[in-house]
C-alpha atoms as a PDB file:
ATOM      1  CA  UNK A   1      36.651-210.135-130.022  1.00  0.00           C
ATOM      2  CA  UNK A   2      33.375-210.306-132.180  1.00  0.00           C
ATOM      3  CA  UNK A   3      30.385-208.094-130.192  1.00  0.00           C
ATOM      4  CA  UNK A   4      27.797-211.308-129.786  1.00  0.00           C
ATOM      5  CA  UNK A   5      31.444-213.473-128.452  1.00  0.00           C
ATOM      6  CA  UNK A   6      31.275-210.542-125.872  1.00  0.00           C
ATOM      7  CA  UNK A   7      28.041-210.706-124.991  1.00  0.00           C
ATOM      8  CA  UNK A   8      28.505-214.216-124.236  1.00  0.00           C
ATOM      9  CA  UNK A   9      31.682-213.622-121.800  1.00  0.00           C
ATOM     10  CA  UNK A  10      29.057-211.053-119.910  1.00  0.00           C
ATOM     11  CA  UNK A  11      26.291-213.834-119.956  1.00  0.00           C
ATOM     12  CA  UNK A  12      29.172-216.194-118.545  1.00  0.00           C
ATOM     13  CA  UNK A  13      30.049-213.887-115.488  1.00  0.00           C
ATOM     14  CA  UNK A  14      26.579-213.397-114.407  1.00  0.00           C
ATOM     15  CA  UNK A  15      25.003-216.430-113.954  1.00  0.00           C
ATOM     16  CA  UNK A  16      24.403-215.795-110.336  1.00  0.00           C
ATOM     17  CA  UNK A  17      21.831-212.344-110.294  1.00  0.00           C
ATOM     18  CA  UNK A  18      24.048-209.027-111.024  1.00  0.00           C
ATOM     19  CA  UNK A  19      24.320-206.233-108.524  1.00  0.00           C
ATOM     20  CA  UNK A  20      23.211-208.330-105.438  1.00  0.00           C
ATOM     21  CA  UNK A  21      23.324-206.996-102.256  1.00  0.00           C
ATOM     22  CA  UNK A  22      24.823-209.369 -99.563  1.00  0.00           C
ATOM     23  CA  UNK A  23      24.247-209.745 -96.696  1.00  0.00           C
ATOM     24  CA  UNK A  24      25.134-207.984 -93.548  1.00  0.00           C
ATOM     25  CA  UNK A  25      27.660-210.545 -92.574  1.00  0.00           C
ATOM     26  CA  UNK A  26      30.063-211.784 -95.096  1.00  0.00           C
ATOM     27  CA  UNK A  27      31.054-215.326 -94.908  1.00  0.00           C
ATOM     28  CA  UNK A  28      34.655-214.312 -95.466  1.00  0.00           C
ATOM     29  CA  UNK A  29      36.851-210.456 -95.196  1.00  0.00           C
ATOM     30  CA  UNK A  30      36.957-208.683 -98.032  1.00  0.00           C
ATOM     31  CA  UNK A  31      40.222-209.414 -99.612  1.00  0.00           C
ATOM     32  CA  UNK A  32      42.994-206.256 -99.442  1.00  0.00           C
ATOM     33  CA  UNK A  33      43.504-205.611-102.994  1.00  0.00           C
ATOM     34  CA  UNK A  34      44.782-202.410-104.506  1.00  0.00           C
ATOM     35  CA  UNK A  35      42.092-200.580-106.152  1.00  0.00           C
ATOM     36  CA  UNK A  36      42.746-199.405-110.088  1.00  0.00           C
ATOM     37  CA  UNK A  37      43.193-195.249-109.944  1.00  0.00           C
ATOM     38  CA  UNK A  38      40.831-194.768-112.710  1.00  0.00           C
ATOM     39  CA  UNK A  39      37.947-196.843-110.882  1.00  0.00           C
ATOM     40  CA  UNK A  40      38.948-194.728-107.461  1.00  0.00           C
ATOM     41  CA  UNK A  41      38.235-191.667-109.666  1.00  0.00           C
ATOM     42  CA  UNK A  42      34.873-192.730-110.730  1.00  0.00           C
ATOM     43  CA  UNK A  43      33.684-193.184-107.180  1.00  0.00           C
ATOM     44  CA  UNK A  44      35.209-189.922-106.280  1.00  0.00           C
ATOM     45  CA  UNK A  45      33.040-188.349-108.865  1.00  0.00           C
ATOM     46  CA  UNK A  46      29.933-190.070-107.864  1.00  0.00           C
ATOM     47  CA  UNK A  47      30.664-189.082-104.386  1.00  0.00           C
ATOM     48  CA  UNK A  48      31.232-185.555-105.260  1.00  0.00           C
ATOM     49  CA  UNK A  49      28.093-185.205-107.472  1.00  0.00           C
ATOM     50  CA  UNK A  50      25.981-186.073-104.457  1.00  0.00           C
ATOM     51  CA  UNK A  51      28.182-184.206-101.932  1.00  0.00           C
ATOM     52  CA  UNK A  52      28.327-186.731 -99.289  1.00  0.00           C
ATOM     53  CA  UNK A  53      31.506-187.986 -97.441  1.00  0.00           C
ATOM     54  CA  UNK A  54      32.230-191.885 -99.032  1.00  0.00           C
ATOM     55  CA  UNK A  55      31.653-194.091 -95.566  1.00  0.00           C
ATOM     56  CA  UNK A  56      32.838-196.879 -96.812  1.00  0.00           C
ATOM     57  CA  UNK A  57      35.697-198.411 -98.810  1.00  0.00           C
ATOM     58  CA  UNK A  58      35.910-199.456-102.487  1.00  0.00           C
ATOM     59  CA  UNK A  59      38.040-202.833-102.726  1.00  0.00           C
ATOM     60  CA  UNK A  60      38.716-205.046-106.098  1.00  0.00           C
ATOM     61  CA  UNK A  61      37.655-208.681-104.734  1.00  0.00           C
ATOM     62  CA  UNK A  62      37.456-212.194-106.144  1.00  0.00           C
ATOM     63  CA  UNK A  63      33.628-211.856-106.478  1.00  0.00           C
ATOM     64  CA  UNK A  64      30.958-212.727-109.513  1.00  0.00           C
ATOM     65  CA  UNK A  65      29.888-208.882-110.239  1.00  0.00           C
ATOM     66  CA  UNK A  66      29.691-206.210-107.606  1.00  0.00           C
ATOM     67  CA  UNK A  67      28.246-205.791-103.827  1.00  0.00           C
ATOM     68  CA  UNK A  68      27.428-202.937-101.303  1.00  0.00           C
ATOM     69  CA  UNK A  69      28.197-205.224 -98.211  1.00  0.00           C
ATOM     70  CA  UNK A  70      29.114-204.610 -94.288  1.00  0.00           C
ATOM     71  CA  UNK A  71      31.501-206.729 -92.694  1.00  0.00           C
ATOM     72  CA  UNK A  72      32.674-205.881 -89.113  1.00  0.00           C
ATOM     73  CA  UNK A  73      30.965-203.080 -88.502  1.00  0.00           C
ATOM     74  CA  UNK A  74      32.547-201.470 -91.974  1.00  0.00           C
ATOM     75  CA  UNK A  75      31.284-200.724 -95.383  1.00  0.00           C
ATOM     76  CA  UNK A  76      32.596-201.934 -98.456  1.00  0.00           C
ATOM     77  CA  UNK A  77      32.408-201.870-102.162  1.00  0.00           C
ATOM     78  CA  UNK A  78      33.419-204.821-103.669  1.00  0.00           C
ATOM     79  CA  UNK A  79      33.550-205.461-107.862  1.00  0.00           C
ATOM     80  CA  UNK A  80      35.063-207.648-109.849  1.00  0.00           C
ATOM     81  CA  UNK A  81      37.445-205.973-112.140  1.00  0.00           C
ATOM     82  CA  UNK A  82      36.595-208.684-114.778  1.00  0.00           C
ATOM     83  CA  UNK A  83      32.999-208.300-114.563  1.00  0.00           C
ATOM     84  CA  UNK A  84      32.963-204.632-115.161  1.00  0.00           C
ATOM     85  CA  UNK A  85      35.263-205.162-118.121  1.00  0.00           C
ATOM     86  CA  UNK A  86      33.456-207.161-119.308  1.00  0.00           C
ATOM     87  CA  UNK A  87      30.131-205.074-119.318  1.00  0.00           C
ATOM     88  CA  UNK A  88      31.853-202.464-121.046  1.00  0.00           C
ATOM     89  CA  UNK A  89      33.093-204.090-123.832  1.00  0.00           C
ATOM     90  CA  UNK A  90      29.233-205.646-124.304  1.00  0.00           C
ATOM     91  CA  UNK A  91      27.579-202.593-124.425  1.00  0.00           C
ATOM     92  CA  UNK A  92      30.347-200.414-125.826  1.00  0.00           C
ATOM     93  CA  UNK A  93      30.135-197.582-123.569  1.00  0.00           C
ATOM     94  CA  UNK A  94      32.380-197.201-120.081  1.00  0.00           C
ATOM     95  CA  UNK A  95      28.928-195.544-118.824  1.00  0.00           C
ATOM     96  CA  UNK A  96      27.772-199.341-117.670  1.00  0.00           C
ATOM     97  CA  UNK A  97      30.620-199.922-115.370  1.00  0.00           C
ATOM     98  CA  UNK A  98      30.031-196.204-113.731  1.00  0.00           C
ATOM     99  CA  UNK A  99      26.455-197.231-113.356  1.00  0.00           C
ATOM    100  CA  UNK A 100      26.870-200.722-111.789  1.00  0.00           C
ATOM    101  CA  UNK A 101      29.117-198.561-109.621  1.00  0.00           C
ATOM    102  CA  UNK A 102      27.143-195.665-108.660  1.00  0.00           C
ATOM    103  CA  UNK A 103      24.363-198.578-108.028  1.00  0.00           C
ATOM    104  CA  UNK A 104      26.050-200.454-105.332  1.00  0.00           C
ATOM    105  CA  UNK A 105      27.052-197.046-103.542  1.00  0.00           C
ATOM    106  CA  UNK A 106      22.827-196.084-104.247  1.00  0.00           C
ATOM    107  CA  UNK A 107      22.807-198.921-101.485  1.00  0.00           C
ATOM    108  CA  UNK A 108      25.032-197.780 -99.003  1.00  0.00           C
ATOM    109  CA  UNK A 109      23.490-194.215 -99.231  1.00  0.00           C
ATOM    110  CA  UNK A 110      19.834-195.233 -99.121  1.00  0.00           C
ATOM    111  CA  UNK A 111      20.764-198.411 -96.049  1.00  0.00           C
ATOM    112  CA  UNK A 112      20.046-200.712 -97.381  1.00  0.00           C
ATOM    113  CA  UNK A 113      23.131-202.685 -96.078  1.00  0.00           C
ATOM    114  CA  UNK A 114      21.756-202.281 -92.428  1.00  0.00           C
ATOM    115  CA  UNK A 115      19.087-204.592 -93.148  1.00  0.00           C
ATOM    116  CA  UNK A 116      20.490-208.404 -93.122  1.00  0.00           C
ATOM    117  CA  UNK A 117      17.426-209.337 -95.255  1.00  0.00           C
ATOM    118  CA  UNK A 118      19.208-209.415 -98.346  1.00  0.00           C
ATOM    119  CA  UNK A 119      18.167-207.924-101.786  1.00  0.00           C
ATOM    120  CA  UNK A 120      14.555-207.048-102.606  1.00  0.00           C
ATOM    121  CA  UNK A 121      12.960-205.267-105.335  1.00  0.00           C
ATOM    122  CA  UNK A 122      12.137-202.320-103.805  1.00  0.00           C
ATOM    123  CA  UNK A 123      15.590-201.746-102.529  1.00  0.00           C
ATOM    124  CA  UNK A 124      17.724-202.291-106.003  1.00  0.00           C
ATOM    125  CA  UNK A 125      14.758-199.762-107.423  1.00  0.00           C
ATOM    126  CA  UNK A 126      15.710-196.998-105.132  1.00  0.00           C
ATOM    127  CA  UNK A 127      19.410-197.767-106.017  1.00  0.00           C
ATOM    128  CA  UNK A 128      18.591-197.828-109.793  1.00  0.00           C
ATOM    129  CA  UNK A 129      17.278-194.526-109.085  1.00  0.00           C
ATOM    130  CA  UNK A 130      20.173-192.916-107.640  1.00  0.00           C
ATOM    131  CA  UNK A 131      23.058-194.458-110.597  1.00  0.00           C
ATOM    132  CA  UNK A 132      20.190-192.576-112.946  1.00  0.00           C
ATOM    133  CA  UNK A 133      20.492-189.677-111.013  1.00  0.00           C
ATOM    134  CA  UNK A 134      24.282-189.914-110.703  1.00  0.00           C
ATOM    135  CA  UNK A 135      24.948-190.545-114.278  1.00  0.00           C
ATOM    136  CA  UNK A 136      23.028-187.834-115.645  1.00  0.00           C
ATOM    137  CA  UNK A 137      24.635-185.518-113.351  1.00  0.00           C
ATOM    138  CA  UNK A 138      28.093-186.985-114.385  1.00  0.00           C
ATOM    139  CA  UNK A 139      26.696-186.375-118.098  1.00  0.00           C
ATOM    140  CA  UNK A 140      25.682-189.797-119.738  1.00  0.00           C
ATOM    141  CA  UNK A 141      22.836-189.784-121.852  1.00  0.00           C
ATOM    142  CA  UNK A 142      19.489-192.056-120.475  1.00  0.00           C
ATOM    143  CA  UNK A 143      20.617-194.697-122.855  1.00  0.00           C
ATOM    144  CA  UNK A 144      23.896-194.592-121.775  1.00  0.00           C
ATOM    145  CA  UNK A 145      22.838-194.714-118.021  1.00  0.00           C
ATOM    146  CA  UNK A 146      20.470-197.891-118.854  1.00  0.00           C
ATOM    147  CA  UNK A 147      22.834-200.026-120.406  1.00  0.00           C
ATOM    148  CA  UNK A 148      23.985-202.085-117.862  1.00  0.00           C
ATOM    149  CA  UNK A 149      20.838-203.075-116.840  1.00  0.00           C
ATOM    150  CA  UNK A 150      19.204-203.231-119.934  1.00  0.00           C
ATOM    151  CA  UNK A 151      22.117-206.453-120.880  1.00  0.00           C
ATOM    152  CA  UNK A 152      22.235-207.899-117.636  1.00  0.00           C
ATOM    153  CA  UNK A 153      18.261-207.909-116.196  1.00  0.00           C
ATOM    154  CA  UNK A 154      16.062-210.413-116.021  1.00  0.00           C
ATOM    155  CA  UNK A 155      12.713-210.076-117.932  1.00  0.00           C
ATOM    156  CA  UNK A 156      10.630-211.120-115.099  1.00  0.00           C
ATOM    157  CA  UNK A 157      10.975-209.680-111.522  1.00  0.00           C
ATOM    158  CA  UNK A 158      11.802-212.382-108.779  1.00  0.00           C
ATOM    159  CA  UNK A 159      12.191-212.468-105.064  1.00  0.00           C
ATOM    160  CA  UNK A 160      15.460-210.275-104.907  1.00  0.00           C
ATOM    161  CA  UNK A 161      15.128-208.194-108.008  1.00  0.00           C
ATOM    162  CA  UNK A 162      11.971-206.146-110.168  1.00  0.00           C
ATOM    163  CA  UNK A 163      12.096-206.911-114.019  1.00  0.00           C
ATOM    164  CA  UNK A 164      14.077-205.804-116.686  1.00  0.00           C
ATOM    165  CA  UNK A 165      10.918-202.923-117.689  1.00  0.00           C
ATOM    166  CA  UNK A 166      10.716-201.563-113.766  1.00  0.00           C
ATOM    167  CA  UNK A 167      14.156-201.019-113.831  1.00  0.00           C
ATOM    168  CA  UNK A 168      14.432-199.516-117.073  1.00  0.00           C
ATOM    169  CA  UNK A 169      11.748-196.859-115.519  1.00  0.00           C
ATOM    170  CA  UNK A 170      13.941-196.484-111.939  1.00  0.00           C
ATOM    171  CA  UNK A 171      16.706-195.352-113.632  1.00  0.00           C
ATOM    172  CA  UNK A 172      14.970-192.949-116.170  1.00  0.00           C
ATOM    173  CA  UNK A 173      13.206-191.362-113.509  1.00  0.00           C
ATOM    174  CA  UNK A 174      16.606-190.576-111.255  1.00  0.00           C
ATOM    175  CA  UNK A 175      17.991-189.606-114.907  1.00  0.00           C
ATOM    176  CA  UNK A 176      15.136-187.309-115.768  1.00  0.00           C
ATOM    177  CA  UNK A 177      15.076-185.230-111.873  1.00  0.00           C
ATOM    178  CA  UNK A 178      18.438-184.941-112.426  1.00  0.00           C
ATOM    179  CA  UNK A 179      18.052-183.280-115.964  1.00  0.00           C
ATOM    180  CA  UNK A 180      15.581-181.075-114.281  1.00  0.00           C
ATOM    181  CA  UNK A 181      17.970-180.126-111.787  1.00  0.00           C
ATOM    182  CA  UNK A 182      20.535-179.010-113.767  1.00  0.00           C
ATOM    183  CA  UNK A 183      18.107-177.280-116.378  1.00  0.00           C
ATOM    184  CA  UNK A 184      17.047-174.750-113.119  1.00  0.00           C
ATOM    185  CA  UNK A 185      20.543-174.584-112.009  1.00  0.00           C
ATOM    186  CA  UNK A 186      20.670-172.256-115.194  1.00  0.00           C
ATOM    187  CA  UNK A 187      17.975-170.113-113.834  1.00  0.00           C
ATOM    188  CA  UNK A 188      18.549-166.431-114.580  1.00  0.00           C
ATOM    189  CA  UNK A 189      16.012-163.266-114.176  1.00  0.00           C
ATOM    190  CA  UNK A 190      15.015-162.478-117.771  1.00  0.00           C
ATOM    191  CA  UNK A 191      17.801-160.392-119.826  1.00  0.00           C
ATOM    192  CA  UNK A 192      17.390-156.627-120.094  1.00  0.00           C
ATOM    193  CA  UNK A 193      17.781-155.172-123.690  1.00  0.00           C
ATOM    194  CA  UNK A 194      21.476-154.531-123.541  1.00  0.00           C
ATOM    195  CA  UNK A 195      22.535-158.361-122.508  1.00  0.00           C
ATOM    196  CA  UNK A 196      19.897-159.786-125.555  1.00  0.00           C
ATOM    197  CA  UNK A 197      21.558-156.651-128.350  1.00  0.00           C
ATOM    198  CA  UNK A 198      23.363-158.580-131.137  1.00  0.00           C
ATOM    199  CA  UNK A 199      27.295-157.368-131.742  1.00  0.00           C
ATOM    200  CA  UNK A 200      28.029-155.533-134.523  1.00  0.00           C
ATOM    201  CA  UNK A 201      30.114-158.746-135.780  1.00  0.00           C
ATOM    202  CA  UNK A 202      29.737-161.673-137.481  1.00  0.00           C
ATOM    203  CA  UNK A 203      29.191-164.986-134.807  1.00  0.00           C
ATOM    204  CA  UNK A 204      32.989-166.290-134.240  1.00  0.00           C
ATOM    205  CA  UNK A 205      34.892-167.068-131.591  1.00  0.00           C
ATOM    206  CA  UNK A 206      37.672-163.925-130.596  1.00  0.00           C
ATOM    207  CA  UNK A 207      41.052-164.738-130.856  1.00  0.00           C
ATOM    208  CA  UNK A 208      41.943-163.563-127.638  1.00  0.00           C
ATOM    209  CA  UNK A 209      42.050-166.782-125.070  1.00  0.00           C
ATOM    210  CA  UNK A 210      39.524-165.958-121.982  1.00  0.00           C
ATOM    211  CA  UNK A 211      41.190-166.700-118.664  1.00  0.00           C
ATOM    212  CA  UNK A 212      38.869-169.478-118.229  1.00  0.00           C
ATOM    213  CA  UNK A 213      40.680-172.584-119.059  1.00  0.00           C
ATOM    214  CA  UNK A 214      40.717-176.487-118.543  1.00  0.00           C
ATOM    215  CA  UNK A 215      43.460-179.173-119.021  1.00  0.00           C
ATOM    216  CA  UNK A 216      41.364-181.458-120.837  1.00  0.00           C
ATOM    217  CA  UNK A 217      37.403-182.020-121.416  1.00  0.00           C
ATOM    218  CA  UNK A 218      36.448-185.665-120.530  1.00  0.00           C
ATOM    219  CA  UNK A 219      33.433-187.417-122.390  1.00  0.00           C
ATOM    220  CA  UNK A 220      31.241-187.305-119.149  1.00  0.00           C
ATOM    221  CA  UNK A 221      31.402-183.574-118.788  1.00  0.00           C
ATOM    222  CA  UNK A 222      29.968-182.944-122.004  1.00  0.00           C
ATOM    223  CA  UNK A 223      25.956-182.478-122.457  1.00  0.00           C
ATOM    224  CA  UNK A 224      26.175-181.770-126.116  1.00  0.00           C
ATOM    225  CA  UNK A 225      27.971-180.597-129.041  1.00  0.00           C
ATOM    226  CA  UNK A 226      27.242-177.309-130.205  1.00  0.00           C
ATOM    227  CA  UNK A 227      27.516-176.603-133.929  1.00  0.00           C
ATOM    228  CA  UNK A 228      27.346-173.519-135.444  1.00  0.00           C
ATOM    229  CA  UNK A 229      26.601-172.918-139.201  1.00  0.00           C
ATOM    230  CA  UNK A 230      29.501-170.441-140.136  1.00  0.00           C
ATOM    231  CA  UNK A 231      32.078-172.678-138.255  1.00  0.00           C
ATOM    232  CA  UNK A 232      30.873-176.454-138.856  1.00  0.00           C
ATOM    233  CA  UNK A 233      34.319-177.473-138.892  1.00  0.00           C
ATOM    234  CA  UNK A 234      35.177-176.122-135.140  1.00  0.00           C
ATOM    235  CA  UNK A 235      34.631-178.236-131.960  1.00  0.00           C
ATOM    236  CA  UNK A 236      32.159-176.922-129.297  1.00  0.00           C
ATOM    237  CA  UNK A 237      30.487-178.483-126.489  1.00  0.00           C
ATOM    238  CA  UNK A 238      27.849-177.656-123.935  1.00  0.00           C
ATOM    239  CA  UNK A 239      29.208-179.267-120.683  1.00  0.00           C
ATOM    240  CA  UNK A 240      27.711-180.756-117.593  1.00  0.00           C
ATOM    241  CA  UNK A 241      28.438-177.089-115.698  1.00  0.00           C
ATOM    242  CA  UNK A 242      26.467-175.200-118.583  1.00  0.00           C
ATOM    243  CA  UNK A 243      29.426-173.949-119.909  1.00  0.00           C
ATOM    244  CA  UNK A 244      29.980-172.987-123.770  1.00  0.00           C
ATOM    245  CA  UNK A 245      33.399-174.696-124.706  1.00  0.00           C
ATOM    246  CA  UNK A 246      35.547-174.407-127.702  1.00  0.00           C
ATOM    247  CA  UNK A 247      38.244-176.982-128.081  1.00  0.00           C
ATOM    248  CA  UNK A 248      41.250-175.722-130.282  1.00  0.00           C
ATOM    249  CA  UNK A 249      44.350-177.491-130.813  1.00  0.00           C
ATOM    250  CA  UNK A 250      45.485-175.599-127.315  1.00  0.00           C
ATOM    251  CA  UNK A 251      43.231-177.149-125.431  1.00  0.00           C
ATOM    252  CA  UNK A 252      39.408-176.145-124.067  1.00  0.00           C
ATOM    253  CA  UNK A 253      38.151-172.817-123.726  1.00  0.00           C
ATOM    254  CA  UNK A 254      35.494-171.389-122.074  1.00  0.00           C
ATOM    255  CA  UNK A 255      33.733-168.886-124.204  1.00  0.00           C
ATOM    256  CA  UNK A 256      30.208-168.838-122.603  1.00  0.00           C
ATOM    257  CA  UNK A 257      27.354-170.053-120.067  1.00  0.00           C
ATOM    258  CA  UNK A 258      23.583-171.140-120.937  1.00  0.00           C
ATOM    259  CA  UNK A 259      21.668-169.067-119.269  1.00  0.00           C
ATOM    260  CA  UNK A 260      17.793-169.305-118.691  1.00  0.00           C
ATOM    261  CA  UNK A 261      15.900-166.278-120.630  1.00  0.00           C
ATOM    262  CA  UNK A 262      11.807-166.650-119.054  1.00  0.00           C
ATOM    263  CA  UNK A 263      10.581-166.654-122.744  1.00  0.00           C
ATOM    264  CA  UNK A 264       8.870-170.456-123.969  1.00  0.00           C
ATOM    265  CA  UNK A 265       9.918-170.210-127.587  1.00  0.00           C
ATOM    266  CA  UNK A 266      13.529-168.631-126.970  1.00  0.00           C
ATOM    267  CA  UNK A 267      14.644-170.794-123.106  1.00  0.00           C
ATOM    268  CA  UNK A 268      17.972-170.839-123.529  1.00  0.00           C
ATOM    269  CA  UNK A 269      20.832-168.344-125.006  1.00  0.00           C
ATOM    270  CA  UNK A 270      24.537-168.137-124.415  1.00  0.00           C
ATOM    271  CA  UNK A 271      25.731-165.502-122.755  1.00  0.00           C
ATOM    272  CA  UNK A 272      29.395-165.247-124.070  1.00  0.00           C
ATOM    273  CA  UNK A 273      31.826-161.801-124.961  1.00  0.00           C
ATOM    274  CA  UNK A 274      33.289-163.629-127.837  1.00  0.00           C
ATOM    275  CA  UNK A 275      30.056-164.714-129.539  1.00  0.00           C
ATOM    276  CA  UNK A 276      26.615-162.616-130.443  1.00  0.00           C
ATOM    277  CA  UNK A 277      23.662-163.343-128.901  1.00  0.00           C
ATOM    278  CA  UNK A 278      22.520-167.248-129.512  1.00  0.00           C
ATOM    279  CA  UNK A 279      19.458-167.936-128.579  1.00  0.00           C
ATOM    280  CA  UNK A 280      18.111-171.982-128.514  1.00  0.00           C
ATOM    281  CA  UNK A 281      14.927-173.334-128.852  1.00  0.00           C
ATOM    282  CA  UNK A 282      13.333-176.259-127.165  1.00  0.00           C
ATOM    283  CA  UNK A 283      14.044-177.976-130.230  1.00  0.00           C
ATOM    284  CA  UNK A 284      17.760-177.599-129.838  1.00  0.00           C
ATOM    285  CA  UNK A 285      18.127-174.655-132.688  1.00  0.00           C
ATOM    286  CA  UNK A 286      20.316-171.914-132.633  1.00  0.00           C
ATOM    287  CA  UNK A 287      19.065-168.609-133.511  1.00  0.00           C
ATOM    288  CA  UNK A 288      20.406-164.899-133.417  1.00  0.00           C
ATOM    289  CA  UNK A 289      17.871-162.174-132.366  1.00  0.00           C
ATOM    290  CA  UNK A 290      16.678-162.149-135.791  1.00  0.00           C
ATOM    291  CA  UNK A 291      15.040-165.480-135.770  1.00  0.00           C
ATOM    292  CA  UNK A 292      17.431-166.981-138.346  1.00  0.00           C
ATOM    293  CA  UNK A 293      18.726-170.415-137.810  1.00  0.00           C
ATOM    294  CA  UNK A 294      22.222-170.136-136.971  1.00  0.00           C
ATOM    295  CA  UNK A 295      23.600-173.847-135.782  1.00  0.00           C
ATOM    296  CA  UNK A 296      22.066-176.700-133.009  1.00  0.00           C
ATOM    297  CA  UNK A 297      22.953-178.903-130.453  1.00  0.00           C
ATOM    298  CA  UNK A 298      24.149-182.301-131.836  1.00  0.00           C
END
């Protein structure tokens, strides 16, 4: 299907204002249908990224777009398996599903569903907030986390929702705390001499497989790609956990961690036994103790 044909089939879905929060009491029961594994995963992801128990239920439902609602006494999520199809295709990335997602859940979290008021702007801020938040912890890029929203918007804010702009802002400052957050989570003291001494050898990756080993690397656990001048062929990746990974034909490996150094110029280096010292640069270049370029993050 041609991109502005999709675009189209998104503008047809939403007529009504996306991500609206119902109210309290639904006109009619959520309807019981089985929920797609992969979308169950997502929301298991957001919940774990926050750490809080899901109290409510995620349910596929005959519904324009997607709702944080309470009926009975009980919490759902509701989404239209259409919509968020939909979305994706528009915008090319999976990212705007997770986000509308993550959004509706932002409401639960934050209750706003205890309120029988309805949507206000205020309200779908804080929850643009949070999918930023979510999403950058989960390892989307700010664009990537904005994309929903950015397509489906209004220009103008009205009763129920802020402008297109506002939210824009919501969700880049969840994204941004978030990037701070995990940025500190490297936080080491300051190397001695003996952890910053470059090997003997040439930068490569060791034959020898570490014991530190995944089945497969998704898209959202990766921060960056690492490439390194004397191997611009090889796969590595920075991931969402700070870990160094080189994917070979066996799979991923874990070679390294960032770690934090205390120094301005030099913030980051990778502290790995199969690799000399790397240091990186705010700029994203990768250096060896000597100061010479040696690679950057992609």
């Amino acid at each position: 299907m041609p991109y502005f044909k999709k675009i189209a089939v998104v503008l047809s879905l939403v007529l009504a204002p996306v991500l609206v929060q119902e109210a309290a009491a639904a006109a009619v029961p959520p309807a019981a249908v089985a929920v797609q594994s992969d979308t169950r995963d997502i929301v298991q992801e957001i919940i774990n990224v926050v750490g809080l128990k899901p109290r409510f239920e995620l349910r596929a439902a005959d519904i324009d777009n997607a709702a944080a609602v309470i009926y009975n006494g009980k919490r759902y999520i509701l989404y239209s398996e259409r919509f968020l199809d939909a979305i994706n295709n528009a915008v090319h990335t999976d990212w705007a599903g997770v986000s509308i997602l993550a959004h509706e859940i932002g409401h639960h979290l934050n209750g706003h569903t205890l309120s029988r008021s309805g949507s206000n702007p205020a309200d779908e801020l804080e929850a643009d907030e949070f999918s930023g938040f979510v999403l950058r912890k989960m390892g989307a890029s700010l664009a990537e986390a904005q994309a929903a929203i950015n397509l489906l918007s209004e220009e103008e804010t009205s009763r129920s929702h802020p402008g297109r702009s506002y939210r824009l802002a919501a969700i880049s400052k969840g994204w941004r705390s978030a990037d701070e957050q995990l940025l500190a989570s490297a936080s080491n003291p300051k190397p001695d001499s003996r952890a910053i001494e470059p090997a003997p050898r040439q930068p490569r990756v060791a034959q020898q497989q570490p014991a530190a080993q995944s089945a497969s690397l998704s898209s959202r656990m990766v921060l960056s790609k690492v490439v390194f001048s004397q191997a611009p062929r090889e796969q590595f990746y920075l991931t969402t956990r700070l870990q160094l990974v080189h994917l070979t034909k066996d799979g991923p490996r874990v070679i390294g961690k960032l770690v934090k150094t205390g120094d301005a110029r030099y913030p980051y280096y990778f502290e790995s036994e199969y690799l000399r010292t790397v240091f990186i640069t705010e700029r994203g270049e990768l250096v060896n103790k000597q100061g010479q370029r040696v690679g950057h993050l992609a």
